[in-house]
C-alpha atoms as a PDB file:
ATOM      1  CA  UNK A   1       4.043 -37.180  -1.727  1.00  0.00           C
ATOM      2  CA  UNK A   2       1.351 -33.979  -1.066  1.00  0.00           C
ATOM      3  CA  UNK A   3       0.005 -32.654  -4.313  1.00  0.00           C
ATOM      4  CA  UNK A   4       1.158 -29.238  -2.933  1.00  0.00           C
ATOM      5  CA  UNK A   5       4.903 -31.320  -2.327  1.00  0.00           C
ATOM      6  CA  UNK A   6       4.952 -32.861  -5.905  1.00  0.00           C
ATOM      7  CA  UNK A   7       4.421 -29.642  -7.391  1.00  0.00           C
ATOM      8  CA  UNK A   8       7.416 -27.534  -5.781  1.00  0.00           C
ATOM      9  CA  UNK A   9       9.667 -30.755  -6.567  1.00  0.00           C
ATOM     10  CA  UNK A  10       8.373 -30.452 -10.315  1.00  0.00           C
ATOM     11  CA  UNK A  11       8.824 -26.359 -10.642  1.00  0.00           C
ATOM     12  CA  UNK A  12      12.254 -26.515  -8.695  1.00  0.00           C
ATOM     13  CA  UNK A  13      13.431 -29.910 -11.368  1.00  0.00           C
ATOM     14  CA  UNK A  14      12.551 -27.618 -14.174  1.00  0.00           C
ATOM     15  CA  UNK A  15      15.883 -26.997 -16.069  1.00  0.00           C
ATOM     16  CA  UNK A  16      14.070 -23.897 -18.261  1.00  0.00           C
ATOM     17  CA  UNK A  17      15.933 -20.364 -17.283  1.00  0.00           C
ATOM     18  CA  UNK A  18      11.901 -19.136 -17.178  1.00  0.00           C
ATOM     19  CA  UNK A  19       8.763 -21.198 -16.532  1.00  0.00           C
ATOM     20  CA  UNK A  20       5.585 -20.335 -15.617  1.00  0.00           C
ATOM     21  CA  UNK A  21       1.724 -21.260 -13.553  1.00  0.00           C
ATOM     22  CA  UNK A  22      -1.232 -20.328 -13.306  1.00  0.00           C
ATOM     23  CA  UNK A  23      -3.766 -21.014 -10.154  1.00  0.00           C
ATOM     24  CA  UNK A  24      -6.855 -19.565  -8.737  1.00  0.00           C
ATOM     25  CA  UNK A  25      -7.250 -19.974  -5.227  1.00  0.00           C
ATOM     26  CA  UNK A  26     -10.742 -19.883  -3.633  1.00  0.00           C
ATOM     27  CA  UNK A  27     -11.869 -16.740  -0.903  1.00  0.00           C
ATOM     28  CA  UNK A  28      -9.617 -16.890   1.922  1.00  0.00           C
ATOM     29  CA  UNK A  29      -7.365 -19.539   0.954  1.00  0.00           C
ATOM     30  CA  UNK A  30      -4.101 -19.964   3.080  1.00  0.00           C
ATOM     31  CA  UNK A  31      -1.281 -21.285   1.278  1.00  0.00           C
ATOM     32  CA  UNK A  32       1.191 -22.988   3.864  1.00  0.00           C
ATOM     33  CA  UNK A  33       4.722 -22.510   4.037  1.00  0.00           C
ATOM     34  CA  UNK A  34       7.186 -23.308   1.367  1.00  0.00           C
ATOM     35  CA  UNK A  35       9.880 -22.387  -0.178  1.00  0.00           C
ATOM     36  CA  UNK A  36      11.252 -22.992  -3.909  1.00  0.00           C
ATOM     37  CA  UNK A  37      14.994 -24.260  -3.486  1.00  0.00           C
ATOM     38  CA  UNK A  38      16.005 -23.739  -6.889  1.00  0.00           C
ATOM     39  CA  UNK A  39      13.748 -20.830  -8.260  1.00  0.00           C
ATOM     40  CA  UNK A  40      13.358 -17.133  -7.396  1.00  0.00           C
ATOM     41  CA  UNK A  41       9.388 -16.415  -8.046  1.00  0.00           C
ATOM     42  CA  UNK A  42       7.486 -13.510  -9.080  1.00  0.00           C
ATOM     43  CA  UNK A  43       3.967 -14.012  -7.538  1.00  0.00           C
ATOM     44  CA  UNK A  44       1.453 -11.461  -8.975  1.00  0.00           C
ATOM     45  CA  UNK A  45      -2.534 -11.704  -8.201  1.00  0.00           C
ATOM     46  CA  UNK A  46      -4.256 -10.796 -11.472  1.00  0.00           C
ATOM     47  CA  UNK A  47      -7.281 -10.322  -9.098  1.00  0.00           C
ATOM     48  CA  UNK A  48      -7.851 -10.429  -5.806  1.00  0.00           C
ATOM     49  CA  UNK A  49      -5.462  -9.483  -2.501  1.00  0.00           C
ATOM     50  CA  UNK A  50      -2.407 -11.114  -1.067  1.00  0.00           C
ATOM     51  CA  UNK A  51      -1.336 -10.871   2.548  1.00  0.00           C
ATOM     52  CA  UNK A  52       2.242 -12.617   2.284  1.00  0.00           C
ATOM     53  CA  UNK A  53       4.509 -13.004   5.224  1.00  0.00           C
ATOM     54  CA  UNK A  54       8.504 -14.530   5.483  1.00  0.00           C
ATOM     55  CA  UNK A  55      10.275 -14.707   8.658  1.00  0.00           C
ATOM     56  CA  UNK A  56       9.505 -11.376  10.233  1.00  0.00           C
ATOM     57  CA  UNK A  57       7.758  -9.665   6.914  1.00  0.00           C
ATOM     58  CA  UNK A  58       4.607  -9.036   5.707  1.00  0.00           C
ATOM     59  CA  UNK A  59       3.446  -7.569   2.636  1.00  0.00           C
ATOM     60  CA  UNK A  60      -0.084  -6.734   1.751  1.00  0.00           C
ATOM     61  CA  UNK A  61      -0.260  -7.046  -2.507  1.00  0.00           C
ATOM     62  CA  UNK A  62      -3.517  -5.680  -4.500  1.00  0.00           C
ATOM     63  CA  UNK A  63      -3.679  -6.704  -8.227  1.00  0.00           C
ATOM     64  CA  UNK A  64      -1.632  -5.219 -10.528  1.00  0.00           C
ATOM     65  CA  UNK A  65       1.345  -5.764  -7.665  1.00  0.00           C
ATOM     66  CA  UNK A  66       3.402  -8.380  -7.023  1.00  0.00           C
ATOM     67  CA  UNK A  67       5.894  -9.974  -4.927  1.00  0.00           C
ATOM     68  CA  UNK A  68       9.408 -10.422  -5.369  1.00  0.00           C
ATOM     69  CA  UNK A  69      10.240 -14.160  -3.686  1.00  0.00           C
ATOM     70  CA  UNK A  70      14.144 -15.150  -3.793  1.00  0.00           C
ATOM     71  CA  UNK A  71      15.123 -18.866  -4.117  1.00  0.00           C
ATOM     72  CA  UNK A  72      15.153 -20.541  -0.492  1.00  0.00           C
ATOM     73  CA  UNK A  73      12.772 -17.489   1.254  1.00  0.00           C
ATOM     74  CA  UNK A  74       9.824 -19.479   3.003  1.00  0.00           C
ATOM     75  CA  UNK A  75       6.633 -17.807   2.751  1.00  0.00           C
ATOM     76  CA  UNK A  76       3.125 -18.604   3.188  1.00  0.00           C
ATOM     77  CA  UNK A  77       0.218 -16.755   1.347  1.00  0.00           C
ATOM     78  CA  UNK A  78      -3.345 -15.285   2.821  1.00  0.00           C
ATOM     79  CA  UNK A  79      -5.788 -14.988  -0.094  1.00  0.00           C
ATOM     80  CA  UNK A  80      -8.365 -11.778   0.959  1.00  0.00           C
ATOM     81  CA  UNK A  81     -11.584 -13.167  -1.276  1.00  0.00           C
ATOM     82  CA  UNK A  82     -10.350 -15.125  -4.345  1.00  0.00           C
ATOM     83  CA  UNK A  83      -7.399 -15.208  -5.764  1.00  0.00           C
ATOM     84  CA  UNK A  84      -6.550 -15.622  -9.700  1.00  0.00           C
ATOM     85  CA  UNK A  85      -2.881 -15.721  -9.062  1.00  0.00           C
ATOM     86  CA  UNK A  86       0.141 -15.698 -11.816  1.00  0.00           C
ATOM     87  CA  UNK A  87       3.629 -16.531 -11.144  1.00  0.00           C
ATOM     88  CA  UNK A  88       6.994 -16.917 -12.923  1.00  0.00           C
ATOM     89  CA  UNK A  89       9.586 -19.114 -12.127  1.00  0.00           C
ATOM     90  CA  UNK A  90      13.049 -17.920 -12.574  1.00  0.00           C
ATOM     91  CA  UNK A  91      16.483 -19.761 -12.388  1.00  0.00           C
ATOM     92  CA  UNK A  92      18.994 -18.051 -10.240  1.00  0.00           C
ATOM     93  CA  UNK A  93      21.842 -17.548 -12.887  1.00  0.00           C
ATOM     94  CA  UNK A  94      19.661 -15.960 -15.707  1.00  0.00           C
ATOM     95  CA  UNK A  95      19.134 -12.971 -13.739  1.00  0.00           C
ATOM     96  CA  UNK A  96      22.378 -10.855 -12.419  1.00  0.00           C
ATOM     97  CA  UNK A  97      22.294  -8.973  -9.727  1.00  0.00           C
ATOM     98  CA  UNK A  98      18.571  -9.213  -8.349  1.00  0.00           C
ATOM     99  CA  UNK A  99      17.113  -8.112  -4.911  1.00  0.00           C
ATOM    100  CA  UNK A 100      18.570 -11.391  -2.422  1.00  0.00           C
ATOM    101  CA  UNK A 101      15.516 -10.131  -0.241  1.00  0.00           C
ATOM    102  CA  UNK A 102      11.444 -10.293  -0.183  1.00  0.00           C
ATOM    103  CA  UNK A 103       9.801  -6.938  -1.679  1.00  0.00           C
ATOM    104  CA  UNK A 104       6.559  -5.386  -2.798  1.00  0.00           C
ATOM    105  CA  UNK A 105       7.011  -4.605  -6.975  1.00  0.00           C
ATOM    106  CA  UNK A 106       5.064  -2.982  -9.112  1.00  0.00           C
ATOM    107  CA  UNK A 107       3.848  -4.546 -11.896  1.00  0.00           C
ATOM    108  CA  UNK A 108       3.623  -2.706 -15.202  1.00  0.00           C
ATOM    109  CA  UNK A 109       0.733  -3.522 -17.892  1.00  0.00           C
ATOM    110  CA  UNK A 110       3.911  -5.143 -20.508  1.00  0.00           C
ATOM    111  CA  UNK A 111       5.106  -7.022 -17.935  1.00  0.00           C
ATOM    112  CA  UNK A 112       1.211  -8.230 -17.155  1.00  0.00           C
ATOM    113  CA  UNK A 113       0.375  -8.825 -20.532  1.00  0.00           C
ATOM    114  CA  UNK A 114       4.102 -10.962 -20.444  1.00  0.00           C
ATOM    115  CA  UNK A 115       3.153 -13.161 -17.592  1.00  0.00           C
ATOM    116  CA  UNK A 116      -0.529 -13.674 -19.378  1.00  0.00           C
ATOM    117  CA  UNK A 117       1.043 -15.074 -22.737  1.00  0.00           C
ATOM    118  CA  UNK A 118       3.504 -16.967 -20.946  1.00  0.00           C
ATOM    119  CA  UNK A 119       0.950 -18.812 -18.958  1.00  0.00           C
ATOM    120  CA  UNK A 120       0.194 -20.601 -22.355  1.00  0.00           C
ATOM    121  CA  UNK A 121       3.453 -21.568 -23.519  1.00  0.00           C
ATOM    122  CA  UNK A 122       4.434 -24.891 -23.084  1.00  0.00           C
ATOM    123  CA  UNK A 123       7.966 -26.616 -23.333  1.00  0.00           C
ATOM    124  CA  UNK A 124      10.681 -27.404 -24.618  1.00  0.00           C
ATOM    125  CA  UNK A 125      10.459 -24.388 -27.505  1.00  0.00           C
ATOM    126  CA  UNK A 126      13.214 -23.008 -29.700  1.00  0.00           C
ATOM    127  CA  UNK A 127      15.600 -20.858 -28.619  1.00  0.00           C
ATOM    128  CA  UNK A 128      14.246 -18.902 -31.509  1.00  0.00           C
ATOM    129  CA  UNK A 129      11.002 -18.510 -31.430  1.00  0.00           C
ATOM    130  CA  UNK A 130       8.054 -16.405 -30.536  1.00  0.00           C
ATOM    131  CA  UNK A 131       7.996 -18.432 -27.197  1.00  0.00           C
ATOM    132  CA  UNK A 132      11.889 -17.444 -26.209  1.00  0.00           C
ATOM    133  CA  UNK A 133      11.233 -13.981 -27.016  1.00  0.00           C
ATOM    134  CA  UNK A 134       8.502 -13.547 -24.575  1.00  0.00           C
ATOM    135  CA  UNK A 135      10.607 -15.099 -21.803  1.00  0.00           C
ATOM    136  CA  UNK A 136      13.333 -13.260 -22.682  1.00  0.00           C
ATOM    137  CA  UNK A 137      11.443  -9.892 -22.591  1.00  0.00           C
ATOM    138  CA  UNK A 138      10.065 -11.180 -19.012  1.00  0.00           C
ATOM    139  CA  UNK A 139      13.625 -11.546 -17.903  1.00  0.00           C
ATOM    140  CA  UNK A 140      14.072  -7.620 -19.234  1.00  0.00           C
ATOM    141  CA  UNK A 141      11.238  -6.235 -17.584  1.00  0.00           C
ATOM    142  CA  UNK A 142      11.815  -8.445 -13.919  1.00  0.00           C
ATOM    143  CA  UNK A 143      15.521  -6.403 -14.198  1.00  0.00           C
ATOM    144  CA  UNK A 144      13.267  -2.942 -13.376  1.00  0.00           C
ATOM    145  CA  UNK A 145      10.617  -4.029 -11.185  1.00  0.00           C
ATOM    146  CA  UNK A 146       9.867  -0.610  -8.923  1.00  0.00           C
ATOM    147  CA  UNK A 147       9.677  -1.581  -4.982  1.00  0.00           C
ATOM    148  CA  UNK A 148       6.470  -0.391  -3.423  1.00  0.00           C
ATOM    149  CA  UNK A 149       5.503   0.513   0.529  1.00  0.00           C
ATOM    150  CA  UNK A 150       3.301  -2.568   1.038  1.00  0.00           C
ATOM    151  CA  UNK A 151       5.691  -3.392   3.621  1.00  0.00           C
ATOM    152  CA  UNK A 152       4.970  -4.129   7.289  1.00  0.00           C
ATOM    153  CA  UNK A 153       7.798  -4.920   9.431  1.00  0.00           C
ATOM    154  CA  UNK A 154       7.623  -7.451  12.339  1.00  0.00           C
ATOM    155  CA  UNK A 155       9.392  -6.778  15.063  1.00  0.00           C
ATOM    156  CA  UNK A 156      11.497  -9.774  17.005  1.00  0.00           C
ATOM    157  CA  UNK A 157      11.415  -8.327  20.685  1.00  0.00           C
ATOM    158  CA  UNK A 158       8.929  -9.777  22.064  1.00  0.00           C
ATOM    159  CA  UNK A 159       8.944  -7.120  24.619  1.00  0.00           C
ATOM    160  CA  UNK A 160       6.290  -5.710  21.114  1.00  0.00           C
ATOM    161  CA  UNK A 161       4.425  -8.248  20.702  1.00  0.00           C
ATOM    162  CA  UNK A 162       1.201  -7.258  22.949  1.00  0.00           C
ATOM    163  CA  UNK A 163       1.708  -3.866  20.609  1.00  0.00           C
ATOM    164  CA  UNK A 164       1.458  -4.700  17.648  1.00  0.00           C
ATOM    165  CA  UNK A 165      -1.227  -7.561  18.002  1.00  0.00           C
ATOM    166  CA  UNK A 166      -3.107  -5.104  19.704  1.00  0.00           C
ATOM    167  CA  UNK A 167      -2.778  -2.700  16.228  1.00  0.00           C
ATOM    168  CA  UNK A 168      -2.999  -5.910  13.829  1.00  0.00           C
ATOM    169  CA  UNK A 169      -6.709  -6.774  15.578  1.00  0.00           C
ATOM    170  CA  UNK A 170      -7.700  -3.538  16.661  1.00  0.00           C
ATOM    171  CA  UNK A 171      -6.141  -0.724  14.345  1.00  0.00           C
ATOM    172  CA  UNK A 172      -8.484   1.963  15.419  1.00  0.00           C
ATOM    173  CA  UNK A 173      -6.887   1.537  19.074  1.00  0.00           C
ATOM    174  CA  UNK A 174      -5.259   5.035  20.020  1.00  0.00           C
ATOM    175  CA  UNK A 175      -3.152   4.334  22.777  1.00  0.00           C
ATOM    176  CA  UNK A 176      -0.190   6.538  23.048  1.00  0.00           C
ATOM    177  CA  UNK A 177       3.477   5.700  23.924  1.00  0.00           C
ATOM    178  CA  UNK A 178       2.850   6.895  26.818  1.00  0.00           C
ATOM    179  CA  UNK A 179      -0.072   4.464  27.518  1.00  0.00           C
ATOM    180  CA  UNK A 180       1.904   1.368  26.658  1.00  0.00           C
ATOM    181  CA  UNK A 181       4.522   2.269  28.240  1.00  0.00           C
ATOM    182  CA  UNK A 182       2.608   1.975  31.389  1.00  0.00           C
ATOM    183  CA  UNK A 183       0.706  -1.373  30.446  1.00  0.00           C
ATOM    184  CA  UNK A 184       4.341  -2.383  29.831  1.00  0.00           C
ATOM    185  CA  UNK A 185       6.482  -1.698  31.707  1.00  0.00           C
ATOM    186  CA  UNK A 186       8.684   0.339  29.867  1.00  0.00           C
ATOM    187  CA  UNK A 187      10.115   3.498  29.189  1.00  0.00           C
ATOM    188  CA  UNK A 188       8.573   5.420  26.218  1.00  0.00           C
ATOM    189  CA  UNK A 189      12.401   5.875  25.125  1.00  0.00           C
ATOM    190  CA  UNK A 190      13.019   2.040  25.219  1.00  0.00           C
ATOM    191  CA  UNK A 191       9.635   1.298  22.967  1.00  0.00           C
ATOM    192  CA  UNK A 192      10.624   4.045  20.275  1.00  0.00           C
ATOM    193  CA  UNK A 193      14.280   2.493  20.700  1.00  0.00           C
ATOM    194  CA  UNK A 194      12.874  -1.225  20.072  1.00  0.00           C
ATOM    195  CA  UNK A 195      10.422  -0.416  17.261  1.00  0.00           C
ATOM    196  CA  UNK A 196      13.227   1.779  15.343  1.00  0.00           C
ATOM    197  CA  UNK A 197      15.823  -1.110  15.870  1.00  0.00           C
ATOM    198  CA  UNK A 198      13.574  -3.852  14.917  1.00  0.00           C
ATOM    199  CA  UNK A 199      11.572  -2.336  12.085  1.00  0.00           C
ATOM    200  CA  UNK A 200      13.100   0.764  10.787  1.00  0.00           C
ATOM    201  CA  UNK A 201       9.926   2.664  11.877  1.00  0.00           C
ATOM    202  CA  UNK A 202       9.016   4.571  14.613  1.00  0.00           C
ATOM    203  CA  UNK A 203       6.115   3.551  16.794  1.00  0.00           C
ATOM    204  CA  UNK A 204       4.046   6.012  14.774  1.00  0.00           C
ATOM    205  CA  UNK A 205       5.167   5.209  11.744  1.00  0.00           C
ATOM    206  CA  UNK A 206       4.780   1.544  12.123  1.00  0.00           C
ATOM    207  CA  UNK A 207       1.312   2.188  13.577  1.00  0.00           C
ATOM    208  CA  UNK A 208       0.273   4.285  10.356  1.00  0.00           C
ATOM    209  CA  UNK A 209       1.650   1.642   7.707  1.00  0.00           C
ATOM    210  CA  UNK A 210      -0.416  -1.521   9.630  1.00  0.00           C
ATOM    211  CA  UNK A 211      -3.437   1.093   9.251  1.00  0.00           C
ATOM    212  CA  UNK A 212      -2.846   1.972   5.962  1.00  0.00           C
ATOM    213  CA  UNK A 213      -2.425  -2.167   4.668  1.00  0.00           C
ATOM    214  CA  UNK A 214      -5.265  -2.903   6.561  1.00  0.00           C
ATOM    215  CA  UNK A 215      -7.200  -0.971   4.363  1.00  0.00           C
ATOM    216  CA  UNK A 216      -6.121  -1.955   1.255  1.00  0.00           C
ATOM    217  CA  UNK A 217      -7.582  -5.149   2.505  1.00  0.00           C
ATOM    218  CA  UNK A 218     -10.920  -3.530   3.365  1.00  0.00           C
ATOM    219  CA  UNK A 219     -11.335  -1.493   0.390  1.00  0.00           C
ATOM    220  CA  UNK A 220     -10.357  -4.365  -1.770  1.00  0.00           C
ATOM    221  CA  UNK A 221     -13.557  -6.050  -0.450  1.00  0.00           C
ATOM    222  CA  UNK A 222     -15.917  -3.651  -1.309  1.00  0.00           C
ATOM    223  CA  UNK A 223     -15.950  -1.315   2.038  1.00  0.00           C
ATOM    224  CA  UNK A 224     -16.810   2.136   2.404  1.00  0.00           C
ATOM    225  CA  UNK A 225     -14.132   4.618   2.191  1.00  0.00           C
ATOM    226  CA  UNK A 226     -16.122   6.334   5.515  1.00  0.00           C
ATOM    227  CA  UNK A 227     -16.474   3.085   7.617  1.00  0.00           C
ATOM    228  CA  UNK A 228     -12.941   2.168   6.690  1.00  0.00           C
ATOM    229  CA  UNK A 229     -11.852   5.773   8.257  1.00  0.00           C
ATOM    230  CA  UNK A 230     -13.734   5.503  11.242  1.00  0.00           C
ATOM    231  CA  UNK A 231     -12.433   1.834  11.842  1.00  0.00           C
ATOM    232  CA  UNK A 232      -8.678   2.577  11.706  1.00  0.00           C
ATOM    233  CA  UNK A 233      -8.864   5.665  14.126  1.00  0.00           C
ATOM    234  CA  UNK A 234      -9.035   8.566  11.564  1.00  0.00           C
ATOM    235  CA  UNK A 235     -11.023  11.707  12.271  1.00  0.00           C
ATOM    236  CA  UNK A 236     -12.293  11.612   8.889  1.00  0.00           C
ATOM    237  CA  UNK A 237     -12.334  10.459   5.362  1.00  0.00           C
ATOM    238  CA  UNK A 238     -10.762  13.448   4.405  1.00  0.00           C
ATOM    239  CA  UNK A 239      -8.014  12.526   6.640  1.00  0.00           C
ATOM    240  CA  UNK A 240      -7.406   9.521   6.004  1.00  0.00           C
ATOM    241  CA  UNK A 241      -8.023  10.311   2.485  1.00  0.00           C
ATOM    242  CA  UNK A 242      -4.657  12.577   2.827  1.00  0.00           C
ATOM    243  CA  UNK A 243      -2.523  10.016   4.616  1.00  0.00           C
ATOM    244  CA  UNK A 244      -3.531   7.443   2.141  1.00  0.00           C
ATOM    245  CA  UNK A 245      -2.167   9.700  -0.742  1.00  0.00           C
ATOM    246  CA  UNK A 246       0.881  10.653   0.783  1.00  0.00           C
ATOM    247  CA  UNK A 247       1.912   7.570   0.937  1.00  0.00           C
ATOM    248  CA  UNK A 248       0.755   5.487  -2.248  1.00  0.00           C
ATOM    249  CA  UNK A 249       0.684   8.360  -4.341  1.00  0.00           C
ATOM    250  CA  UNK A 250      -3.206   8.230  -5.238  1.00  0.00           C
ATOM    251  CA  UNK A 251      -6.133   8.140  -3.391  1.00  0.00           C
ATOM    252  CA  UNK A 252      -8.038   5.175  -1.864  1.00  0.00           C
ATOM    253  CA  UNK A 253     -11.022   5.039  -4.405  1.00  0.00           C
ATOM    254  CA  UNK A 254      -8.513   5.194  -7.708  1.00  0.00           C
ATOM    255  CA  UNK A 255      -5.830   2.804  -5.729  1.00  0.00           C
ATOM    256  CA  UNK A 256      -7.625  -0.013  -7.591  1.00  0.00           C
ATOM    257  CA  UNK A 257      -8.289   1.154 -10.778  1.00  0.00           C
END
C-alpha cells in the first residue's frame, strides 16, 4: 500500500467525531485524486495558495480560506509555491445539516487559532478535558463557515471547451461572443445559453471570475498589481483595481493581509 493510500485508510478508520493533520507541501506540489470515504474535511492553507478542483469545480483558496470537502467528493490539490496546509477531519454524524457540496469558506482567526491547537492534540483524550473542548468549539465554529466567490465553474459541453482553455491559458484574450461564435460555429445565443446552463454565469461573467482567480494566484506570488492588470486584459490598474473590489470586498494589495 502507497504512503499517500495508507494514510486515507488510517484518517477514514479513525473512530474520533474530530481529528486532525498537519502537512507542508513543497512549491507546486500536485496532490492526486482522492477522496475520504468516511470523513468530511476542512482543508485550510495556513500559507501559501490552493487551486482545488472536483468533478467540474474549481476553487482558487489564499490563506486564511479554506475549503469545505464532503465525505466521498474526489478532489485533487495544485499547491501555487509552498504549501503549509491544515486540515480537520470530521465524522459525518457529529455535524447536522452541513453543505453536501464543495465550497470556498472563510476562515475566521478563532477558528485558525482552533485548527493550530488541535494540530497538537493527540488521542484518545477525555471527554472532559481541555482537548474535547477545543474539538468541540471546532465543531461550533465549522456550523458558520461564510461561503466565498473563489468559485470557477466548469462547464460539461464540450461544445466550451476551446473557450474556456483559451481564457484558463490566455486570460488577457478579448475575443467577443461574437468572435467565438464564428471560430465555432455557433450562435452567440446558443454560447450565452450553454455557459448560463452549465455554470450559472454568463459568458462575461464566467470570463471575469477565471480573471479575477487567476490573479489571486499571481499576486500571491509576489507580482505587480500593474503587470497583473495588463496580463488579464484590463485597461488599467485602476480598473481592475475596481472589479477586484467589487467582488471580494477589498482591494488586491490588502486581499492578503
Amino acid at each position: 500500500m502507497r504512503l499517500a493510500d495508507k494514510l486515507l485508510a488510517e484518517i477514514d478508520a479513525s473512530p474520533w467525531l474530530v481529528s486532525s493533520s498537519a502537512t507542508d507541501y513543497p512549491i507546486n506540489a500536485i496532490i492526486e485524486p482522492h477522496s475520504h470515504r468516511n470523513k468530511h474535511q476542512l482543508i485550510y492553507a495556513i500559507s501559501g495558495v490552493m487551486v482545488v478542483t472536483s468533478a467540474l469545480n474549481q476553487w482558487t483558496v489564499p490563506p486564511s480560506r479554506g475549503i469545505w470537502m464532503p465525505c466521498g467528493q474526489v478532489h485533487a490539490i495544485r499547491c501555487i509555491g509552498s504549501v503549509r496546509m491544515r486540515s480537520v477531519f470530521v465524522r459525518p454524524d457529529s455535524l447536522a445539516d452541513m453543505p453536501a457540496e464543495c465550497r470556498a469558506v472563510a476562515i475566521s482567526p478563532l477558528l485558525s487559532e482552533l485548527i493550530r491547537a488541535a494540530v497538537a492534540i493527540t488521542q484518545p483524550y477525555a471527554d472532559d478535558s481541555r482537548e474535547a473542548r477545543v474539538m468541540r468549539l471546532i465543531l461550533d465554529e465549522l456550523r458558520i463557515l461564510p461561503t466565498l466567490p473563489l468559485h470557477l465553474p466548469q462547464p460539461a459541453d464540450p461544445r466550451l471547451q476551446p473557450i474556456c482553455t483559451t481564457l484558463q491559458n490566455d486570460p488577457g484574450d478579448a475575443s467577443t461572443l461574437a468572435d467565438w461564435s464564428t471560430r465555432l460555429g455557433l450562435d452567440e445565443k446558443t454560447i450565452q445559453r450553454l455557459f448560463q446552463k452549465g455554470t450559472g454565469m454568463t459568458f462575461g461573467q464566467w470570463r471575469q471570475q477565471a480573471r479575477l482567480l487567476l490573479a489571486l494566484e499571481r499576486i500571491a506570488l509576489g507580482e505587480k498589481i500593474i503587470d497583473i492588470a495588463g496580463e488579464l486584459g484590463y485597461d488599467s490598474p485602476s480598473a481592475f483595481a475596481t472589479m477586484f473590489k467589487k467582488q471580494f470586498g477589498t482591494t488586491p494589495s490588502q486581499f492578503f493581509k
